[in-house]
Protein backbone atom coordinates (compact mmCIF):
# COMPACT_ATOMS: atom_id res chain seq x y z
CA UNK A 1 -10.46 -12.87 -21.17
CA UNK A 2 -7.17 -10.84 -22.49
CA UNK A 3 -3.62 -12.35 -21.91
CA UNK A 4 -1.26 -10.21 -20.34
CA UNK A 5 2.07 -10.76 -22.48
CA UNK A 6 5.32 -8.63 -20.75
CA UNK A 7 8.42 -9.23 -19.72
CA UNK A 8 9.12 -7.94 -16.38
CA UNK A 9 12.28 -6.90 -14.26
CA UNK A 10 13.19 -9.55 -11.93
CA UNK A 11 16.01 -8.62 -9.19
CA UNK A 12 19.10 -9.98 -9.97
CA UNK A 13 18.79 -9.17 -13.69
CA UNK A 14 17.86 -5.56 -15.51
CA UNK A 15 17.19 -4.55 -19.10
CA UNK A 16 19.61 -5.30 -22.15
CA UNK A 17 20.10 -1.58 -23.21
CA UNK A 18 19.63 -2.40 -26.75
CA UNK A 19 17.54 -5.82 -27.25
CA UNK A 20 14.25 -5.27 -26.09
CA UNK A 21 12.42 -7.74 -23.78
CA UNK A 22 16.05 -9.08 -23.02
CA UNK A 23 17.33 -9.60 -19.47
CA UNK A 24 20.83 -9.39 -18.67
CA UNK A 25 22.43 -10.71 -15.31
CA UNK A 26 22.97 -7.60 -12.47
CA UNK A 27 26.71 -8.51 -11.21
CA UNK A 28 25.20 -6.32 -8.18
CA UNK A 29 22.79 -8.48 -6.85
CA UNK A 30 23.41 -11.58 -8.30
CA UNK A 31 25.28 -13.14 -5.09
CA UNK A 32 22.52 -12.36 -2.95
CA UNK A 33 20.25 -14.10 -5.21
CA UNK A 34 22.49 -17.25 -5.21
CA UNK A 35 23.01 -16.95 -1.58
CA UNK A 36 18.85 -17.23 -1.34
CA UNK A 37 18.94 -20.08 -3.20
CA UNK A 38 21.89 -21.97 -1.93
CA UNK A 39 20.96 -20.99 2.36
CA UNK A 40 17.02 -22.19 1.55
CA UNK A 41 18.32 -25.94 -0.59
CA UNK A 42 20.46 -26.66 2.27
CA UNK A 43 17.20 -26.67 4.56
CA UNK A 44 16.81 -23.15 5.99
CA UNK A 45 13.15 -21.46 6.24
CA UNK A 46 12.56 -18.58 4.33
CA UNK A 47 11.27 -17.09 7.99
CA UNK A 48 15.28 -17.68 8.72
CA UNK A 49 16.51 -16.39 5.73
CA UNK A 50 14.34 -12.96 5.56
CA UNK A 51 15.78 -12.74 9.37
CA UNK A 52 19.30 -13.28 7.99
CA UNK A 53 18.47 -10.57 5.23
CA UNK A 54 17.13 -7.64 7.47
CA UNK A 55 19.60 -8.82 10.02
CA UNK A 56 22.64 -7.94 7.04
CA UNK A 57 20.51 -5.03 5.90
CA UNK A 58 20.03 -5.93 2.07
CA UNK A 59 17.34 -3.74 0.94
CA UNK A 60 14.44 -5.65 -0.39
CA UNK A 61 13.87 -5.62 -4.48
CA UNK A 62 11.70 -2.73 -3.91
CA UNK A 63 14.37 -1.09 -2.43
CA UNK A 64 17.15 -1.77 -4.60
CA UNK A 65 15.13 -0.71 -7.65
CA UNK A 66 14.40 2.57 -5.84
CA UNK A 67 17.57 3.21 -4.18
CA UNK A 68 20.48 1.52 -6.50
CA UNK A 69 21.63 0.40 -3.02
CA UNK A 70 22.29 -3.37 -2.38
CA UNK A 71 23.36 -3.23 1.34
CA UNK A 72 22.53 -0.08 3.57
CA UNK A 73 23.04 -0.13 7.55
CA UNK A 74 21.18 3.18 8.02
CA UNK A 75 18.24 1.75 6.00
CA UNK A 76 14.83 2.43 6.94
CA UNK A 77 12.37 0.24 5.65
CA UNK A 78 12.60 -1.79 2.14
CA UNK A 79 12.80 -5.35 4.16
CA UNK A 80 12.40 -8.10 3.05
CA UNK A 81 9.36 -10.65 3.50
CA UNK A 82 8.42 -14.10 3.11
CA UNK A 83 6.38 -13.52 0.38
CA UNK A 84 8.83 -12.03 -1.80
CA UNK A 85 11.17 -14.43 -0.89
CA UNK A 86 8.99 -17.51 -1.88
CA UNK A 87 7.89 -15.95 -4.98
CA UNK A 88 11.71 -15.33 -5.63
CA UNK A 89 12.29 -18.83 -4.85
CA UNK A 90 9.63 -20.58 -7.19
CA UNK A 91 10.66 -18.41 -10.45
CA UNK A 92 11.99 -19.88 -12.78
CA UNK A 93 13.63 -16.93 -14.97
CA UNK A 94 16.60 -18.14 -12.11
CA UNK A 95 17.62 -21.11 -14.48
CA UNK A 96 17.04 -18.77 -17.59
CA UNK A 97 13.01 -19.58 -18.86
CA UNK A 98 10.66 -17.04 -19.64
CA UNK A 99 7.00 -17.73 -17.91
CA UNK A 100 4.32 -15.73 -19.48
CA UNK A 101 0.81 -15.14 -18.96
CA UNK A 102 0.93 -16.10 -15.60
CA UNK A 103 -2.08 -13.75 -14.72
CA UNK A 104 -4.95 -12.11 -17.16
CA UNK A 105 -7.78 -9.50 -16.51
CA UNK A 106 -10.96 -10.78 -16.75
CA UNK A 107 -12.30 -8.42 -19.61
CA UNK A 108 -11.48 -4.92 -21.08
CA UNK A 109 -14.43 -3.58 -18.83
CA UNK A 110 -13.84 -5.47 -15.45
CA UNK A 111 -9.91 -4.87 -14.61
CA UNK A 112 -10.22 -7.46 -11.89
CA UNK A 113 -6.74 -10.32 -12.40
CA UNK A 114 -7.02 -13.78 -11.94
CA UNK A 115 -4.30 -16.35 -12.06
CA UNK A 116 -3.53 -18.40 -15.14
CA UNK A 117 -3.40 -21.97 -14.05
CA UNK A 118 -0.29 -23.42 -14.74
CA UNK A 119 -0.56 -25.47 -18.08
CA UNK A 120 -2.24 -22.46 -19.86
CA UNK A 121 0.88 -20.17 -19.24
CA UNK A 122 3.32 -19.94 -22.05
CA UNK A 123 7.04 -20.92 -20.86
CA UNK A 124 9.74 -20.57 -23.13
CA UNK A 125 12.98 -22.26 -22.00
CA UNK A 126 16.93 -21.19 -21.87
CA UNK A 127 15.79 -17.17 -23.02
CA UNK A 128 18.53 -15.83 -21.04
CA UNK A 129 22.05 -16.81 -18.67
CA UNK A 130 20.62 -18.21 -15.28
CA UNK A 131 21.58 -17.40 -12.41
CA UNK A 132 20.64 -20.50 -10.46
CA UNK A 133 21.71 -24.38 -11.93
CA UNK A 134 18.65 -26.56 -12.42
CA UNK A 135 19.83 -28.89 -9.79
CA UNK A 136 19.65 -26.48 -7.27
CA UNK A 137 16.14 -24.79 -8.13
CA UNK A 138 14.34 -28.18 -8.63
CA UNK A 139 15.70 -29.18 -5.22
CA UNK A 140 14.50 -25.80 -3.72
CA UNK A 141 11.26 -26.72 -5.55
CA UNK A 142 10.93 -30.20 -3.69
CA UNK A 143 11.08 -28.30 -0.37
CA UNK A 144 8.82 -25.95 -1.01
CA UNK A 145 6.18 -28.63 -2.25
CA UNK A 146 7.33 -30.91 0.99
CA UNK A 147 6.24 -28.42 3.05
CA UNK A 148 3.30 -27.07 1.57
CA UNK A 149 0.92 -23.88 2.90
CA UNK A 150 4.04 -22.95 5.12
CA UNK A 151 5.73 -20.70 2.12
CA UNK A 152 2.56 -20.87 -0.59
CA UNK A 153 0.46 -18.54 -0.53
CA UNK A 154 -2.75 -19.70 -1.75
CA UNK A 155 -5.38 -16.81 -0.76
CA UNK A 156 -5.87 -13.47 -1.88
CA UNK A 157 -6.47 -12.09 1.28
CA UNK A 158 -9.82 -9.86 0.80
CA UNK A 159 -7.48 -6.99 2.91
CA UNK A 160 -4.37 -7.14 1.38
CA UNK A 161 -2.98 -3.40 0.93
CA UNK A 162 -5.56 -1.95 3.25
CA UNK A 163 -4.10 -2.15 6.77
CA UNK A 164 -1.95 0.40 8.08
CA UNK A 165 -0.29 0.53 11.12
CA UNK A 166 -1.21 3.29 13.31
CA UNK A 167 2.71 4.17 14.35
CA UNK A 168 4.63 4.65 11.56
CA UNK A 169 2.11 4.42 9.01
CA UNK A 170 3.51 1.86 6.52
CA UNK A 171 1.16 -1.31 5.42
CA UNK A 172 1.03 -3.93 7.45
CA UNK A 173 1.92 -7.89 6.30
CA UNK A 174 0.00 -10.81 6.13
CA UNK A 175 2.20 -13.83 7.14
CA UNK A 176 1.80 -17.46 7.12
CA UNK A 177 3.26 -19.10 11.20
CA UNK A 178 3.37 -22.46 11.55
CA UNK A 179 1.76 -23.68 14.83
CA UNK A 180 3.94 -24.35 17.94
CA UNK A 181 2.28 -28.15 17.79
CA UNK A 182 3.70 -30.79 15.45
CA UNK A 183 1.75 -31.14 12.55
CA UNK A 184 -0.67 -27.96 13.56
CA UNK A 185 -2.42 -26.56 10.27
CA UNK A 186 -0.41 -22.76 10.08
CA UNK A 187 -2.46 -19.44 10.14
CA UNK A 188 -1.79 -16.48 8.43
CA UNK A 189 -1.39 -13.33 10.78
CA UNK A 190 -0.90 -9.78 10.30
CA UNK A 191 2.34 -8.21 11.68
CA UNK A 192 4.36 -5.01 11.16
CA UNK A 193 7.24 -5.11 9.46
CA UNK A 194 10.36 -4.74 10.99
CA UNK A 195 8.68 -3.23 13.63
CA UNK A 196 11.99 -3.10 16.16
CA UNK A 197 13.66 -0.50 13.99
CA UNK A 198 10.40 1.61 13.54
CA UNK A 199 9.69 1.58 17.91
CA UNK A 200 6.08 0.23 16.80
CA UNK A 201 3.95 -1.79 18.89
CA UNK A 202 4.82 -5.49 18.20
CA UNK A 203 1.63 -6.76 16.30
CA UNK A 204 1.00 -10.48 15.95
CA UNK A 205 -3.14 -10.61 15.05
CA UNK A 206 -4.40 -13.36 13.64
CA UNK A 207 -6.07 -12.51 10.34
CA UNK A 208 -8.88 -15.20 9.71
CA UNK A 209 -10.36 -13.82 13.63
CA UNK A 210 -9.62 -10.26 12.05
CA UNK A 211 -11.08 -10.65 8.75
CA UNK A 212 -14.68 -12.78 10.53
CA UNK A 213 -14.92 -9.33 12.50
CA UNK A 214 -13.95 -7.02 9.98
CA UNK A 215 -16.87 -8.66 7.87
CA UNK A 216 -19.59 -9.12 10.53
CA UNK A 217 -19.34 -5.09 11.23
CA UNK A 218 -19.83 -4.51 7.88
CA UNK A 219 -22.88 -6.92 7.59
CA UNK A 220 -24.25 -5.22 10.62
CA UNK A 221 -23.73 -1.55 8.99
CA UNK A 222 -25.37 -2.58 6.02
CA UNK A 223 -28.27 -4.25 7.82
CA UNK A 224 -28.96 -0.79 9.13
CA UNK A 225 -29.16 1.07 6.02
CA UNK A 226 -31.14 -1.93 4.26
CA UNK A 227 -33.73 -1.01 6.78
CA UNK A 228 -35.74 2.13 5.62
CA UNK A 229 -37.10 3.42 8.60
CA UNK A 230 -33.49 3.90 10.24
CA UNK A 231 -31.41 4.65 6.96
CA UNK A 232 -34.72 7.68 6.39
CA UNK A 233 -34.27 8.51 9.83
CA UNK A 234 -30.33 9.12 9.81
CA UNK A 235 -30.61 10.84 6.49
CA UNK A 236 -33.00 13.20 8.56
CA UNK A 237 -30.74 13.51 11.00
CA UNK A 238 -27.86 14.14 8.55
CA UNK A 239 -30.55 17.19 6.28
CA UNK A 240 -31.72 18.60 9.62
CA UNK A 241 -27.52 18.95 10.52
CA UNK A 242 -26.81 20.29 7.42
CA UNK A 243 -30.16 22.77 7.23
CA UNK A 244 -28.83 24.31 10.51
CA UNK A 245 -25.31 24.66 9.46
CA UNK A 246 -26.83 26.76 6.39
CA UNK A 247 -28.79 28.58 8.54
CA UNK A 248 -25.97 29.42 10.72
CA UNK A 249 -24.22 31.02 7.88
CA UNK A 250 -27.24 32.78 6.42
CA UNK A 251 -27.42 34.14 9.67
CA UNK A 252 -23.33 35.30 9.49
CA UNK A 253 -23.78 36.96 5.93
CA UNK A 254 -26.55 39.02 7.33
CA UNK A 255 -24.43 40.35 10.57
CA UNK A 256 -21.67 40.87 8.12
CA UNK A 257 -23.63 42.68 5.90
CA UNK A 258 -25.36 45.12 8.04
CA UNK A 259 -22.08 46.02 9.51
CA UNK A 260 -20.89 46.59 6.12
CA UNK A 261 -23.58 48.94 5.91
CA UNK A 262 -23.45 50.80 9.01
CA UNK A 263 -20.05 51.07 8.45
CA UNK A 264 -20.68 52.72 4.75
CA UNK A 265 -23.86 54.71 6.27
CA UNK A 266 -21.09 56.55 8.78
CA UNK A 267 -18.49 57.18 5.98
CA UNK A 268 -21.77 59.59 4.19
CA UNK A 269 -22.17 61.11 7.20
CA UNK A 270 -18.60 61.65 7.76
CA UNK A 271 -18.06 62.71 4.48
CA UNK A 272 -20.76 65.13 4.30
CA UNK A 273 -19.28 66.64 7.81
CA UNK A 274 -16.43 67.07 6.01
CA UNK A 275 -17.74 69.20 3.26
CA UNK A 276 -19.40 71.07 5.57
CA UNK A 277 -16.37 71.38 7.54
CA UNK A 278 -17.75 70.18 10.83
CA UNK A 279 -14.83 67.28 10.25
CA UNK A 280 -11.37 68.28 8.98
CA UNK A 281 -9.89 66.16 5.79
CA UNK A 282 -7.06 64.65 8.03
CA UNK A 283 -9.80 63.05 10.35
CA UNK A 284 -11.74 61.94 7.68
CA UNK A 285 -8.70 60.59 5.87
CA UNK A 286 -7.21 58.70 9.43
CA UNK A 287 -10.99 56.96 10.12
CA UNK A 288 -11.57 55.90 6.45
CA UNK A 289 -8.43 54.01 6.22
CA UNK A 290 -8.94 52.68 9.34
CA UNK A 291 -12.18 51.48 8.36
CA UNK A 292 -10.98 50.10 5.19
CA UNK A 293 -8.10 47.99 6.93
């Protein structure tokens, strides 16, 4: 297994721009950050608090490490989500620690990650100014654990990153909704985005159903092609297709060509009309260019 050993950009702090692997507090962002931390102790969902967010049009971290821009009303896209926001809320570079090797590939040959479980990741304590007091981020923590699956993600979904919504093209989110019913186990479900701003069609699939279907047409493709007879006889289908589509080209080049040569027989036999002067040199000239065009 190899260890994955970097120190990454988190928002609300950037780069020193001279110690290397340092982070610095961003005075840009850093009351938003606070804000996160302070609305979500004080017993607000982070469902709430990304609708608060959008709501107040604060570009997500994406967005404000694209953009520069901490606060756009014109914005179009870069919201926030749940899942940034609960990964925001359980990191602890926010009282000033460094967490490494949270996540390793599996070997130099298979570039597949896995997570590092927590007493195997190397956490070095007070590396830079926090932005958060400890008080506050271990009470934050004791929420989060209180109420469990509801802001944890604990499954890689197998189609994270590959659904797209068919309007305005952007990926489309897997959240975790807490059921209407007191004490109702909550399902993830895959939504668009923001969708209001973008006039899509208001999604709210549930992705376990999705996923079951997703998986049983892909069984039942691959049962067809495990069976030889049918996979032989749509390859068949597929050569005969493509043997006719050659053909019908062959067939093309071989007009084209004999037109080509008509065409070249009549320029002789113009030509030799003109040096016999049955054709003057001005005709000649006017139909070869012609011809040529």
């Amino acid at each position: 297994m190899v260890n994955i050993f970097v120190v990454f950009q988190h928002i609300g702090y950037k780069k020193h721009p001279s110690i290397k692997n340092k982070l610095i507090i961003d005075e840009q962002i850093k009351d938003i950050v606070e804000k996160i931390f302070d609305i979500y102790a004080n017993c607000h969902g982070s469902a709430e608090i990304v609708e608060y967010l959008n709501s107040k049009h604060y570009l997500s971290p994406t967005g404000y490490r694209k953009t520069g821009t901490v606060q756009d009303e014109n914005k179009i896209g870069y919201d926030w989500n749940e899942v940034t926001l609960c990964n925001m809320l359980k990191n602890e570079v926010y009282i000033g620690n460094t967490v490494q090797n949270k996540k390793s590939v599996v070997s130099y040959k298979v570039h597949k990650m896995r997570t590092v479980e927590k007493e195997n990741q190397i956490r070095v304590n007070n590396t830079h100014e926090a932005i958060v007091d400890k008080d506050t981020f271990e009470k934050v923590q004791c929420i989060i654990e209180k109420r469990g699956t509801n802001t944890k993600l604990k499954y890689d979904y197998l189609l994270r990153g590959l659904l797209f919504c068919y309007h305005c093209k952007r990926k489309l989110q897997i959240v975790i909704k807490s059921n209407s019913k007191r004490n109702a186990k909550s399902h993830p479900y895959i939504t668009c985005s923001n969708y209001k701003s973008r006039n899509c069609y208001p999604l709210n699939i549930s992705y376990e159903k999705f996923e079951r279907h997703i998986i049983y047409v892909v069984k039942k493709i691959c049962n067809i092609y495990a069976d030889k007879e049918i996979f032989y006889s749509i390859y068949q289908g597929y050569q005969n297709k493509a043997i006719d589509i050659r053909e019908g080209y062959k067939k093309k080049l071989e007009q084209i060509d004999k037109a080509i040569l008509n065409i070249n027989n009549n320029l002789d036999k113009m030509y030799i009309d003109k040096l016999q002067g049955i054709v003057l040199e001005e005709d000649y000239i006017r139909v070869s260019r012609k011809t040529n065009i």
